[in-house]
Every structure is written in structure tokens, then in C-alpha cells.
C-alpha atoms as a PDB file:
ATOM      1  CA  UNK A   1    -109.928 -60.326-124.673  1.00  0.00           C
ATOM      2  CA  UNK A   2    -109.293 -62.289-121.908  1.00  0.00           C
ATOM      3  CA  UNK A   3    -106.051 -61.822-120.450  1.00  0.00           C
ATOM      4  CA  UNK A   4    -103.940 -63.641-117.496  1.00  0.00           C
ATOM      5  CA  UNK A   5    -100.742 -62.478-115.189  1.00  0.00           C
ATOM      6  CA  UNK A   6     -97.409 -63.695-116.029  1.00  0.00           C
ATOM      7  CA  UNK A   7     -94.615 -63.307-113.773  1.00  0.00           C
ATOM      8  CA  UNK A   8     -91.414 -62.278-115.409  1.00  0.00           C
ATOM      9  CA  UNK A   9     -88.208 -61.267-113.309  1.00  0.00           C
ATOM     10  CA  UNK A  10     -87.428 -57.643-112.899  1.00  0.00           C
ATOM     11  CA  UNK A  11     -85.165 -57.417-115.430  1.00  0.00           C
ATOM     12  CA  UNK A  12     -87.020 -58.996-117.904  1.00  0.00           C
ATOM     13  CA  UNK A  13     -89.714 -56.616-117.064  1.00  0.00           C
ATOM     14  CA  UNK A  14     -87.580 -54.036-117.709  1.00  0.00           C
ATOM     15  CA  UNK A  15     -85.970 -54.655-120.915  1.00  0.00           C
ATOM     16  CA  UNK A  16     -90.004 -55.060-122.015  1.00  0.00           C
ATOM     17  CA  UNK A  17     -90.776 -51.320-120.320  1.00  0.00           C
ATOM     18  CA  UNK A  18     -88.143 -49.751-122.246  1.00  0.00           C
ATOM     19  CA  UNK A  19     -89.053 -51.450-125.894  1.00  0.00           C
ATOM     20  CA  UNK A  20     -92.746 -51.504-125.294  1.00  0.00           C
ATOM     21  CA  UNK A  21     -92.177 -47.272-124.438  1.00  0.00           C
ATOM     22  CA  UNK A  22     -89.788 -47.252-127.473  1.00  0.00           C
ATOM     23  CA  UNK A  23     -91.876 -48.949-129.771  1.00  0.00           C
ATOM     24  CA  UNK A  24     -95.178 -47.437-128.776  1.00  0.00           C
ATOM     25  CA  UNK A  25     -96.736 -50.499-127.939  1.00  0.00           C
ATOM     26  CA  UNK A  26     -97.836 -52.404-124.441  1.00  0.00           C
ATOM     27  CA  UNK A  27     -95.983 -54.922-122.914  1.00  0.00           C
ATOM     28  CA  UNK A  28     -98.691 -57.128-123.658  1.00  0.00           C
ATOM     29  CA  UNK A  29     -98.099 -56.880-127.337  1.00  0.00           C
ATOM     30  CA  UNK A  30     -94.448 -56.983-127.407  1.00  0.00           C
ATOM     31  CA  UNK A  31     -95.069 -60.217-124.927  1.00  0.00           C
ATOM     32  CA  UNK A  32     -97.140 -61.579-127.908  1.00  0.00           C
ATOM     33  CA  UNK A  33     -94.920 -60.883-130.907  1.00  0.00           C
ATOM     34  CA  UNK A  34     -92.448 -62.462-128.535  1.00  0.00           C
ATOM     35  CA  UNK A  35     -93.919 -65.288-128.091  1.00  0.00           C
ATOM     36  CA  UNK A  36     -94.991 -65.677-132.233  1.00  0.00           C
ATOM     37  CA  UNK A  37     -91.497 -64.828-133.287  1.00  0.00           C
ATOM     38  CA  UNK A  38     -90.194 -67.550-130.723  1.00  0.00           C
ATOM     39  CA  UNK A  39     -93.471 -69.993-131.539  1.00  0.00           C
ATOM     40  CA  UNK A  40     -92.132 -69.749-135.116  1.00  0.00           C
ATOM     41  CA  UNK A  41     -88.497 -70.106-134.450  1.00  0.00           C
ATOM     42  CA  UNK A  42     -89.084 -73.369-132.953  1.00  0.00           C
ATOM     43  CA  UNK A  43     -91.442 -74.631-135.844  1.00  0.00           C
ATOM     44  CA  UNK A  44     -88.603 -73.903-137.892  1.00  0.00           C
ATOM     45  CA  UNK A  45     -86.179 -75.931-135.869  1.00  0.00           C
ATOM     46  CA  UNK A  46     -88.461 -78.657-135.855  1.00  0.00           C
ATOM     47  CA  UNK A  47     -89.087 -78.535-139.517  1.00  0.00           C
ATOM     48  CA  UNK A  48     -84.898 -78.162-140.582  1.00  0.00           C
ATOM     49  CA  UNK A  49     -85.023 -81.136-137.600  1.00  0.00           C
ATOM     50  CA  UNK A  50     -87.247 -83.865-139.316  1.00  0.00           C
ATOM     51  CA  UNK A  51     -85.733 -82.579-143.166  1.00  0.00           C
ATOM     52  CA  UNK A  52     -82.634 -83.749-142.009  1.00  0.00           C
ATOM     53  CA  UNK A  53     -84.247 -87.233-140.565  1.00  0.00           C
ATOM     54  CA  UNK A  54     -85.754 -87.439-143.681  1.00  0.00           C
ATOM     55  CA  UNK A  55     -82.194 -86.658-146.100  1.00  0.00           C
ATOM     56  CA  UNK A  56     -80.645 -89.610-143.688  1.00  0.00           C
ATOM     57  CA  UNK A  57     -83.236 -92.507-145.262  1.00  0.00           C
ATOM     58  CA  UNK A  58     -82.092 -92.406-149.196  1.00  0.00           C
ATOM     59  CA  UNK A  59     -85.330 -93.795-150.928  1.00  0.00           C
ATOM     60  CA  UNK A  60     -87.933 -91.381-148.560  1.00  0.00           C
ATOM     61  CA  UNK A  61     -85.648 -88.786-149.860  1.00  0.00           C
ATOM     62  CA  UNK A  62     -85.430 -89.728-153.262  1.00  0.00           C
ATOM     63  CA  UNK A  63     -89.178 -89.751-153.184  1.00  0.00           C
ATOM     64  CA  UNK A  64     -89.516 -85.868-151.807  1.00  0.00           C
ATOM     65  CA  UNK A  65     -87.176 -84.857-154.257  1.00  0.00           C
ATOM     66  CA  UNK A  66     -89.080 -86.362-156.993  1.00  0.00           C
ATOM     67  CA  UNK A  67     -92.202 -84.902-155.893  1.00  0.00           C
ATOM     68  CA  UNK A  68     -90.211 -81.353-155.699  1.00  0.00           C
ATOM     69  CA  UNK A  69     -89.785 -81.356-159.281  1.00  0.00           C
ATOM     70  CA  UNK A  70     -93.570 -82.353-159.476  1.00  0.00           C
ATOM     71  CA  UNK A  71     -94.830 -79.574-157.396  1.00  0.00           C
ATOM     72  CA  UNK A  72     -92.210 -77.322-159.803  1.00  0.00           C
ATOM     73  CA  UNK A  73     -93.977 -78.159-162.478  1.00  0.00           C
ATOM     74  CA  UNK A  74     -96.979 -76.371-161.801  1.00  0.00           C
ATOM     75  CA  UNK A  75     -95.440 -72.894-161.425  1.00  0.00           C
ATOM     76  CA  UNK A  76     -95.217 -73.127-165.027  1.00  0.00           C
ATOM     77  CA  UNK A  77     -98.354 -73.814-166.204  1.00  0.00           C
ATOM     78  CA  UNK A  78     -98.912 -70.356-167.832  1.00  0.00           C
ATOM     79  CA  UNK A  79    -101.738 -69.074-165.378  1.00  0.00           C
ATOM     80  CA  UNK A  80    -101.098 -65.490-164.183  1.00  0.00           C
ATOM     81  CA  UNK A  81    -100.347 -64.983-160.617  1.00  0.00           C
ATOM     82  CA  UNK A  82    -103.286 -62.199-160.414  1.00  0.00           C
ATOM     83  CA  UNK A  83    -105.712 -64.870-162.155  1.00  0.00           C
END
């Protein structure tokens, strides 16, 4: 894997030391599920962001929540979940 330097300042290196020693793992892997659990925080935000664009124009909303109750529909269409 190809990797690249990242400057951090020292006491962000630090705090990354001491969990990366606690944990067992590198700093480059707690860097990485850093960076995943932030990269996944923000796709959240943007998601809850654009839902609540969406809520504020009545017919586009009317028309997700009608294809909600579509999409509900086929949980029930008695197939197995290990099928």
C-alpha cells in the first residue's frame, strides 16, 4: 500500500500515540477509521441536510412518502430473509 506523510500538530500526534498503543493498532489505522467514521458523519449530515430540503417542498415530499409505503410493501412479500 502506498502510503503518504501527514503533518498533524504535536498534540494531535499524541492523543493518536496513546490510543493507537491502547488499542493495539498503528497510528495509521486509527488515522483511517478516523477519517471513515468522520467521512461518514458528514454523509450523514448531508443526507439529514437535503431530507429536510426535501420535507420543505410539500408535493416532492408527498411523493417520497408515497413511495415509502411502496418500498414497505415488499418486506412483506413472504420470502424468507435466508432465501
Amino acid at each position: 500500500m502506498k502510503t503518504q506523510v501527514v503533518r498533524v500538530s504535536s498534540e494531535t500526534h499524541s492523543k493518536l500515540k496513546a490510543m493507537a498503543s491502547a488499542s493495539g493498532k498503528t497510528i495509521g489505522e486509527m488515522l483511517s477509521k478516523a477519517v471513515e467514521s468522520y467521512r461518514r458523519e458528514l454523509l450523514l449530515e448531508d443526507t439529514n441536510e437535503a431530507f429536510s430540503k426535501l420535507k420543505e417542498q410539500g408535493d416532492l415530499w408527498k411523493g417520497e412518502l408515497v413511495e415509502r409505503e411502496e418500498w414497505e410493501g415488499t418486506l412483506s412479500d413472504g420470502q424468507s430473509d435466508h432465501e
